[in-house]
Every structure is written in structure tokens, then in C-alpha cells.
C-alpha atoms as a PDB file:
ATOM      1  CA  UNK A   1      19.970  11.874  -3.728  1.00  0.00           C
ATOM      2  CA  UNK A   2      19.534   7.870  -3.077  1.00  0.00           C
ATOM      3  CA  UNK A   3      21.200   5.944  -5.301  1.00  0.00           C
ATOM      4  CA  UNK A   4      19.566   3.383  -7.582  1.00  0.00           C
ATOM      5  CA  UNK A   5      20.616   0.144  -5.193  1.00  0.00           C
ATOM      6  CA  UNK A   6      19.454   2.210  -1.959  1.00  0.00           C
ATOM      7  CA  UNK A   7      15.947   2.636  -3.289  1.00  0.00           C
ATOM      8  CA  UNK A   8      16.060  -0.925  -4.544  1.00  0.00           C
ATOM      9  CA  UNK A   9      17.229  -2.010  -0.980  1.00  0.00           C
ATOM     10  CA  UNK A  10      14.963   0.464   0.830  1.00  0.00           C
ATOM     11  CA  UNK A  11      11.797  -0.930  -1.372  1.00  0.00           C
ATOM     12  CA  UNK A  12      12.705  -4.506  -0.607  1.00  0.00           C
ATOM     13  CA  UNK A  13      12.841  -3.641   3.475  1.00  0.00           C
ATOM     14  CA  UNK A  14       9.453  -1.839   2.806  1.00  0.00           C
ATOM     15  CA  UNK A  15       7.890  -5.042   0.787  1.00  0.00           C
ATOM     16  CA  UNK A  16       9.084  -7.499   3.835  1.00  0.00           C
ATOM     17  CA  UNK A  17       7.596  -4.929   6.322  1.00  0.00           C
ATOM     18  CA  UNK A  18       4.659  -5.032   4.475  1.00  0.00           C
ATOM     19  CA  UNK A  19       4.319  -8.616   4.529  1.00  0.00           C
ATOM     20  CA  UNK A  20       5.412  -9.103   8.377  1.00  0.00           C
ATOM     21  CA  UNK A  21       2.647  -6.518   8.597  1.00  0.00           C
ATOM     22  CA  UNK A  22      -0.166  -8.677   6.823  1.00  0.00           C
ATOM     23  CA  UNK A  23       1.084 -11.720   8.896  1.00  0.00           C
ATOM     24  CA  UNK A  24       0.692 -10.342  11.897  1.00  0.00           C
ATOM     25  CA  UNK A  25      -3.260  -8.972  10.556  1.00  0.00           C
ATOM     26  CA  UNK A  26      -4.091 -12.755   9.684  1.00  0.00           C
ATOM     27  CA  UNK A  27      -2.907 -14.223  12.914  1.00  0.00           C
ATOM     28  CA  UNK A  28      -4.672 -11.119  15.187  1.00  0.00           C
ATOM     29  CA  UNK A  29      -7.908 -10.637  13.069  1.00  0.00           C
ATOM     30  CA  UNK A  30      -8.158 -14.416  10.916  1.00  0.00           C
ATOM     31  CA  UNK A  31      -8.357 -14.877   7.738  1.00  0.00           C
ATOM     32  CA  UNK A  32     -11.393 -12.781   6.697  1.00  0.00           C
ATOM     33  CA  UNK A  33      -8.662 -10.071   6.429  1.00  0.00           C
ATOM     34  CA  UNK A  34      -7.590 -11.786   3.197  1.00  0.00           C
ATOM     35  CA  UNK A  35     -11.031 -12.599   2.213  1.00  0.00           C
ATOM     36  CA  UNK A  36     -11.732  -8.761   2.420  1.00  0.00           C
ATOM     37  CA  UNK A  37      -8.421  -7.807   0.036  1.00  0.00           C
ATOM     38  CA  UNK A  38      -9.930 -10.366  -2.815  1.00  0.00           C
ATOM     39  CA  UNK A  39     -13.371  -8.549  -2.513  1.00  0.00           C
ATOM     40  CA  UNK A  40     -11.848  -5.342  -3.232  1.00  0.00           C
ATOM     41  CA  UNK A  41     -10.312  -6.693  -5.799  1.00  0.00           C
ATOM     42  CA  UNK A  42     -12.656  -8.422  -7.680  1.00  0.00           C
ATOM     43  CA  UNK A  43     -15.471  -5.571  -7.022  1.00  0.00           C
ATOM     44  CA  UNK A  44     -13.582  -3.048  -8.913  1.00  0.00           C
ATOM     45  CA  UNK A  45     -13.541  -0.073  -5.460  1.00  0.00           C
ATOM     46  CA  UNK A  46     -10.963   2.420  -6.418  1.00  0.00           C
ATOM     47  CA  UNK A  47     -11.614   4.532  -3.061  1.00  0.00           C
ATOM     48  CA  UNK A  48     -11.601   4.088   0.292  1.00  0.00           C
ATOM     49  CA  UNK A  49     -14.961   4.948   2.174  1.00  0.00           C
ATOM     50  CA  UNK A  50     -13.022   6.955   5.202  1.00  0.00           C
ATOM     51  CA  UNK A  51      -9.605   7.602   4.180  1.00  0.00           C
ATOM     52  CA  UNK A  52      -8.857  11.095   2.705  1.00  0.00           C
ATOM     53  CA  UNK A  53      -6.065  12.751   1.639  1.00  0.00           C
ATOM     54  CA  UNK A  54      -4.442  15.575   2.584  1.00  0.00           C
ATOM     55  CA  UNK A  55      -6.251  17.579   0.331  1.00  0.00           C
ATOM     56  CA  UNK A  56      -9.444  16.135   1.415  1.00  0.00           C
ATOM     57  CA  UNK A  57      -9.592  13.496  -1.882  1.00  0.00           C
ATOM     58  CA  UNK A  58     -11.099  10.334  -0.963  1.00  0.00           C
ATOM     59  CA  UNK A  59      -7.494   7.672  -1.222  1.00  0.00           C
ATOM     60  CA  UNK A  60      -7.695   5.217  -3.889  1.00  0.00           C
ATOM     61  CA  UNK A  61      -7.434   1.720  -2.085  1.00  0.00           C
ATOM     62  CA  UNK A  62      -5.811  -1.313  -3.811  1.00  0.00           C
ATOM     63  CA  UNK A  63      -6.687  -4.846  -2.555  1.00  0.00           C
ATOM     64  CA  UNK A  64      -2.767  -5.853  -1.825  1.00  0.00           C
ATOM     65  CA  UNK A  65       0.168  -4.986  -1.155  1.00  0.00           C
ATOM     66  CA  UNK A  66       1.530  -5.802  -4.006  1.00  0.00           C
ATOM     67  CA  UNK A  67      -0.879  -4.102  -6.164  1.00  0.00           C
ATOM     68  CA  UNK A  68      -0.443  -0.998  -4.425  1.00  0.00           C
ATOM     69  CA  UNK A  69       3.600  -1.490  -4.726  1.00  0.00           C
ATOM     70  CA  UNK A  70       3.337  -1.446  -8.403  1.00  0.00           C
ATOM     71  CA  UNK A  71       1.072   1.524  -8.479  1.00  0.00           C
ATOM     72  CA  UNK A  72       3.901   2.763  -6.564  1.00  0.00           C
ATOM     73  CA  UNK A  73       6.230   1.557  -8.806  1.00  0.00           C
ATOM     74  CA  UNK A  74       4.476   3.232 -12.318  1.00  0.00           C
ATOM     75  CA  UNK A  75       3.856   6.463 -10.166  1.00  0.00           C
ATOM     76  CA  UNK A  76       7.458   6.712  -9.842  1.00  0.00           C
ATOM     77  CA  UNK A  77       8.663   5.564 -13.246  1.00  0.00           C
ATOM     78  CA  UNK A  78       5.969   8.612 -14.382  1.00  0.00           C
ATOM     79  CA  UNK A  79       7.006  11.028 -12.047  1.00  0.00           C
ATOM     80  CA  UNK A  80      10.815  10.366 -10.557  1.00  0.00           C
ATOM     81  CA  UNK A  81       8.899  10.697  -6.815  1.00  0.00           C
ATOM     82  CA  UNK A  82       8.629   7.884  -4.646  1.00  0.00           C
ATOM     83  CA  UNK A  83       5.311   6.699  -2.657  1.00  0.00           C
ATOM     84  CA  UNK A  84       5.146   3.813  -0.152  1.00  0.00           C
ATOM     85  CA  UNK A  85       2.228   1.114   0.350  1.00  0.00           C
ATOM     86  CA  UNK A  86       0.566   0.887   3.720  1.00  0.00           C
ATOM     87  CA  UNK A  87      -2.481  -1.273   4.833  1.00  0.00           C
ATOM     88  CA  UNK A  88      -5.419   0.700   5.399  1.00  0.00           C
ATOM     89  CA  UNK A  89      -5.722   1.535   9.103  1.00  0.00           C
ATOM     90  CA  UNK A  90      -9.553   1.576   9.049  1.00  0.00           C
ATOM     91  CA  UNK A  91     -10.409  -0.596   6.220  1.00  0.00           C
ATOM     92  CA  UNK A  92      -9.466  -3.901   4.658  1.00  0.00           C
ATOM     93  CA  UNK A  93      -7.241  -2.460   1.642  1.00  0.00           C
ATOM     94  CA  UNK A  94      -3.716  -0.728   1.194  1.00  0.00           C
ATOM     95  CA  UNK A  95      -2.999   2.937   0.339  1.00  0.00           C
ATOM     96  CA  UNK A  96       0.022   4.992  -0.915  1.00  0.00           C
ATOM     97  CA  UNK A  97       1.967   7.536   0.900  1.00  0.00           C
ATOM     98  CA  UNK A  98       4.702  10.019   0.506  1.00  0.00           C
ATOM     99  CA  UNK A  99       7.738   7.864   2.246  1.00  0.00           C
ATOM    100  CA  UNK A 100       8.559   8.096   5.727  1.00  0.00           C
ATOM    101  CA  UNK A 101      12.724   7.853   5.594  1.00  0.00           C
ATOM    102  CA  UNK A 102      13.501  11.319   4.544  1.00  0.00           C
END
């Protein structure tokens, strides 16, 4: 079982993936990328239109990484399991997953 400083150390390599990640979006798709996260956002979506998981549930979507991190973040301090934020690989948003390290 991961101690309390791995998962902190394994959630801070996740958040600067995460933001190498949206870098990378801006500079290969502009910043409309960006503009798309604050319409989420401010339109109030809770689901992705394509996205499903694996029980066929439509994924909630959050408009940034670091909203999705902190749903991350309350799931766990709920439930003791950990989920991951990744952007959307269809859409404009971020999801949660189970983690990949195992």
C-alpha cells in the first residue's frame, strides 16, 4: 500500500503531466482549446457527448484539469480509492480514470 508522500509525489508528477499535456494542446490546436474548457465551464455540461464508461454511463466532463483533480481529490477523501484526470480524447474537457501505475 503507497504511502501518504508517494501518492502526494505520484499526484504532483500526474498534475505536471497534465499541464505539459495542455501545453502541448494550445501550441498544436491554438487557443480555442482553452476557450472550449471555459465554455464547459460556465454552461454547466456535466457529461461528455461521446465518452462512456465502462459500464456504458455517459463520463462526467469537467472543464480543467484542475477541476477534475479535485473531483479526484473528494472522490478519494470519500472513498480511500484513487482516480486520475485525463483530457478528453474526443472532446474539449477532462475526465477521471482508475490510475494507470498499479
Amino acid at each position: 500500500m503507497p504511502n501518504l508522500s508517494e501518492n502526494l509525489f505520484k499526484k504532483h508528477i500526474r498534475q505536471i503531466e497534465a499541464d505539459i499535456e495542455s501545453d502541448y494542446q494550445m501550441l498544436k490546436f491554438g487557443s480555442g482549446v482553452h476557450d472550449d474548457q471555459a465554455r464547459i465551464a460556465q454552461s454547466g455540461i456535466t457529461t461528455c457527448k461521446k465518452c462512456v464508461s465502462g459500464d456504458g454511463i455517459k463520463k462526467r466532463i469537467y472543464g480543467s484539469s484542475i477541476e477534475a483533480e479535485r473531483a479526484a481529490d473528494d472522490f478519494y477523501e470519500r472513498s480511500n480509492r484513487e482516480l486520475e484526470a485525463y483530457r478528453c480524447p474526443v472532446g474539449s474537457g477532462w475526465h477521471l480514470r482508475k490510475p494507470r501505475y498499479r
